[in-house]
Protein backbone atom coordinates (compact mmCIF):
# COMPACT_ATOMS: atom_id res chain seq x y z
CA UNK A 1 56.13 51.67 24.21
CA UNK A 2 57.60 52.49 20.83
CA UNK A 3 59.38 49.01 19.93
CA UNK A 4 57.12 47.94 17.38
CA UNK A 5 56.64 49.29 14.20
CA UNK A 6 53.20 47.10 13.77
CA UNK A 7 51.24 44.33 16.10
CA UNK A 8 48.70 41.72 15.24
CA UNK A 9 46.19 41.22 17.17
CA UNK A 10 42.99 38.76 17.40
CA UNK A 11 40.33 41.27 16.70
CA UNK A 12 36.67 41.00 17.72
CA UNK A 13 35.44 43.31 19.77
CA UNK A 14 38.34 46.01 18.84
CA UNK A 15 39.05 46.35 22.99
CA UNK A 16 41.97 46.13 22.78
CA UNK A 17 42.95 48.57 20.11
CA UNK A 18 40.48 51.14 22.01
CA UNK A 19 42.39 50.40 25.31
CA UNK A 20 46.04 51.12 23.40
CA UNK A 21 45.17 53.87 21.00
CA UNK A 22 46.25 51.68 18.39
CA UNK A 23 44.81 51.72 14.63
CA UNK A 24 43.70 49.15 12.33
CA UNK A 25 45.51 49.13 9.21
CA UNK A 26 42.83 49.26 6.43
CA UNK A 27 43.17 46.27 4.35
CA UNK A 28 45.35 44.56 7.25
CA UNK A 29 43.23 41.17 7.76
CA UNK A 30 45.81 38.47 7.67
CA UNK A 31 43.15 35.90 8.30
CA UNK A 32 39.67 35.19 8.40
CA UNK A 33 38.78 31.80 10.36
CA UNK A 34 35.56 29.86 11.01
CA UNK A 35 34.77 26.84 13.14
CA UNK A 36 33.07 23.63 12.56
CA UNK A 37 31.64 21.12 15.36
CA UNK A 38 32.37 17.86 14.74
CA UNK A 39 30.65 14.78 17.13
CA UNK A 40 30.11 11.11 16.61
CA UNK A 41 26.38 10.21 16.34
CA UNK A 42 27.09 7.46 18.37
CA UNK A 43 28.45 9.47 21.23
CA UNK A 44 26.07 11.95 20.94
CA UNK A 45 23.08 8.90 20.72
CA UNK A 46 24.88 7.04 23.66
CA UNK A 47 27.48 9.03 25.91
CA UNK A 48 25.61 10.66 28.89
CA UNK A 49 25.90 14.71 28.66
CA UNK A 50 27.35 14.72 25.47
CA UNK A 51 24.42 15.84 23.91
CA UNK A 52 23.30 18.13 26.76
CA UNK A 53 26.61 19.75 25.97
CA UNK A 54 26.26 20.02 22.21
CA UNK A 55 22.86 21.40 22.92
CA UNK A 56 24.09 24.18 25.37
CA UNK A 57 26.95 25.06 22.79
CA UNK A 58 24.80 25.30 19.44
CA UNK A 59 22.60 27.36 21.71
CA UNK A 60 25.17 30.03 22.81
CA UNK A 61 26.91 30.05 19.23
CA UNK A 62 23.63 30.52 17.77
CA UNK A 63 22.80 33.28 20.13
CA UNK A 64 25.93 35.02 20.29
CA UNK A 65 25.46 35.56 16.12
CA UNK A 66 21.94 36.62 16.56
CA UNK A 67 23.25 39.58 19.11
CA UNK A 68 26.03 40.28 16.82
CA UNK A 69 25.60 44.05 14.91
CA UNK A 70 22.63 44.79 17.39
CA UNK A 71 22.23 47.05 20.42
CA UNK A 72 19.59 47.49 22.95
CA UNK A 73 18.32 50.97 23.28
CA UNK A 74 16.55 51.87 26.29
CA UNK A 75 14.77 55.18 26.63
CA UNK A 76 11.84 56.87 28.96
CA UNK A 77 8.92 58.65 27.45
CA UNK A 78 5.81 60.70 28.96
CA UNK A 79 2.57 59.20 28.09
CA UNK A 80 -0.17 58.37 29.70
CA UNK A 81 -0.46 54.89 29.21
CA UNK A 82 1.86 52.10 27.89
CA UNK A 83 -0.52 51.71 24.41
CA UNK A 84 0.18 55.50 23.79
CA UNK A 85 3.71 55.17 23.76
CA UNK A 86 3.54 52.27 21.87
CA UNK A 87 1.83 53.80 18.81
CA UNK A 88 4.49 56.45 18.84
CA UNK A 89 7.31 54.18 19.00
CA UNK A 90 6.11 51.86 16.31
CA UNK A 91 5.41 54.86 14.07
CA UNK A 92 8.99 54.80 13.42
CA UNK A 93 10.89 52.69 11.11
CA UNK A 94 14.11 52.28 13.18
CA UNK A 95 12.63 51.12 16.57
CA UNK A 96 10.21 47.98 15.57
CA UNK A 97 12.98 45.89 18.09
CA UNK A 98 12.67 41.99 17.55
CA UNK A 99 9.16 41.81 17.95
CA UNK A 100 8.32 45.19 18.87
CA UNK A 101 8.95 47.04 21.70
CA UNK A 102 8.76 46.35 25.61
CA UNK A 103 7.30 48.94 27.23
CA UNK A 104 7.22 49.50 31.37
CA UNK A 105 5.74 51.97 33.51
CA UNK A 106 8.11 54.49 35.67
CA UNK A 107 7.22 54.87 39.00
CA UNK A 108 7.75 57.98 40.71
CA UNK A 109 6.18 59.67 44.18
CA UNK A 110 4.33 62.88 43.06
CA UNK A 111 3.04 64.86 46.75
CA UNK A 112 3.47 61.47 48.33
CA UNK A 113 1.34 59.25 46.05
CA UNK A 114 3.21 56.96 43.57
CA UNK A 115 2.43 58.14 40.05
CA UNK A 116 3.00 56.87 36.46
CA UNK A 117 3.88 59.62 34.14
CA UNK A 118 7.04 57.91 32.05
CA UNK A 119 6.98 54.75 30.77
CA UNK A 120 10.24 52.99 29.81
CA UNK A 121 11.38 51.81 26.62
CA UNK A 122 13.46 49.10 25.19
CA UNK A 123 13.82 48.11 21.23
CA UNK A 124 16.78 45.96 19.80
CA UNK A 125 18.40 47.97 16.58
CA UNK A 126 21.26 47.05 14.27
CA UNK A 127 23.84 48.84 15.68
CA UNK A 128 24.80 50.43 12.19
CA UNK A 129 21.16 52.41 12.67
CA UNK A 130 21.82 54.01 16.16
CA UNK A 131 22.28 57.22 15.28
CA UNK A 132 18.93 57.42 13.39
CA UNK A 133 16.96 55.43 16.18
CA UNK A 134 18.24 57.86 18.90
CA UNK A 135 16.81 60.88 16.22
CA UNK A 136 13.94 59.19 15.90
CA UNK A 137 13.32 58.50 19.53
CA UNK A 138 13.77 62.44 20.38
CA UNK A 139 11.82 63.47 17.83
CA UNK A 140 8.73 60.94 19.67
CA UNK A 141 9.91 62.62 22.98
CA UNK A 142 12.72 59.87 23.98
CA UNK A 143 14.84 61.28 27.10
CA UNK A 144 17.71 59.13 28.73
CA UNK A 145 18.53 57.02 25.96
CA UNK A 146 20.91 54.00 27.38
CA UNK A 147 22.81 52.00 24.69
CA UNK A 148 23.72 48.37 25.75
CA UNK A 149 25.99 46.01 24.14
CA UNK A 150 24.33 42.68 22.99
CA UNK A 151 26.24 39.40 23.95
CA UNK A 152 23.70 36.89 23.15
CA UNK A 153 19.53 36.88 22.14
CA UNK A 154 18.47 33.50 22.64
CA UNK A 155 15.18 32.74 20.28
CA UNK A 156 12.69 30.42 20.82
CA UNK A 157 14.88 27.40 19.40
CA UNK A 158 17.94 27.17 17.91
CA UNK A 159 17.39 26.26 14.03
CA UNK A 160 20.70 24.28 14.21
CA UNK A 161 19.19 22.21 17.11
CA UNK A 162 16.52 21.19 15.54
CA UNK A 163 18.46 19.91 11.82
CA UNK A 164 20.41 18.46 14.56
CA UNK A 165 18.04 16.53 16.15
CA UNK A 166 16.46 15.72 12.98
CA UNK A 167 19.85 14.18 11.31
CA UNK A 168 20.10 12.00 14.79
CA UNK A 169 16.56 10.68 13.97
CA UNK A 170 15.32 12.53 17.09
């Protein structure tokens, strides 16, 4: 609109400077913030849900962070079968994913018989690698590649859960 000669804006997922053509000033943090989360042992030993609750928001921090700075690729390949495409993917250094990669057949009709001759790819990559996963998926013959945002990648259990529990005596 032209009235402002700067703005400040919370900044996380840079949306909104996308959505207004704006520009981050280099060196322009005002201020970096963290959070802590404070609860009574008692209440947490005693209260009904309040632990529940803690549990569900340790969980979703925790996850959230893991996501952060990754991407899910998703890709389709020609093999002919899902171990094939799996020694070709994990010949490459950029697509290992978080524990390697999931890999699902594509079905197609073929003369009116349902065939399997792709098989679909997903890995998890640091987002600052992208460009070198999606080379390294063509050069392995990766077609279609789909990039996905990452909000949250919930593990196994939350390592602040369990000090948790473990400070409570639980």
């Amino acid at each position: 609109m032209g009235m402002a000669d700067a703005i400040v804006d919370l900044v996380s997922s840079g949306t909104t400077l996308r959505e207004n053509n704006l520009k981050e000033i280099e060196g322009g943090v005002i201020l970096e913030s963290q959070a802590t989360l404070v609860a009574s042992k008692k209440s947490l030993n005693r209260r009904e849900g309040v632990l529940e609750i803690s549990h569900e928001m340790l969980e979703r921090l925790e996850a959230h962070l893991t996501a952060s700075g990754k991407i899910m690729v998703t890709a389709n390949m020609r093999g002919n079968s899902a171990e094939e495409v799996a020694e070709r993917v994990l010949s490459q250094t950029s697509l290992c994913g978080l524990q390697g990669p999931t890999i699902s057949p594509v079905y197609c009709t073929q003369d009116g018989n349902v065939a399997v001759d792709y098989y679909a790819i997903n890995v998890v990559v640091p987002q600052k690698s992208l460009y070198k996963s999606i080379q390294q998926l063509r050069s392995i013959g990766g077609s279609g590649v789909l990039v996905s945002k990452l909000t949250y990648i919930f593990d196994e259990e939350t390592p602040r859960w369990r000090k948790l529990l473990s400070e409570l005596g639980m």
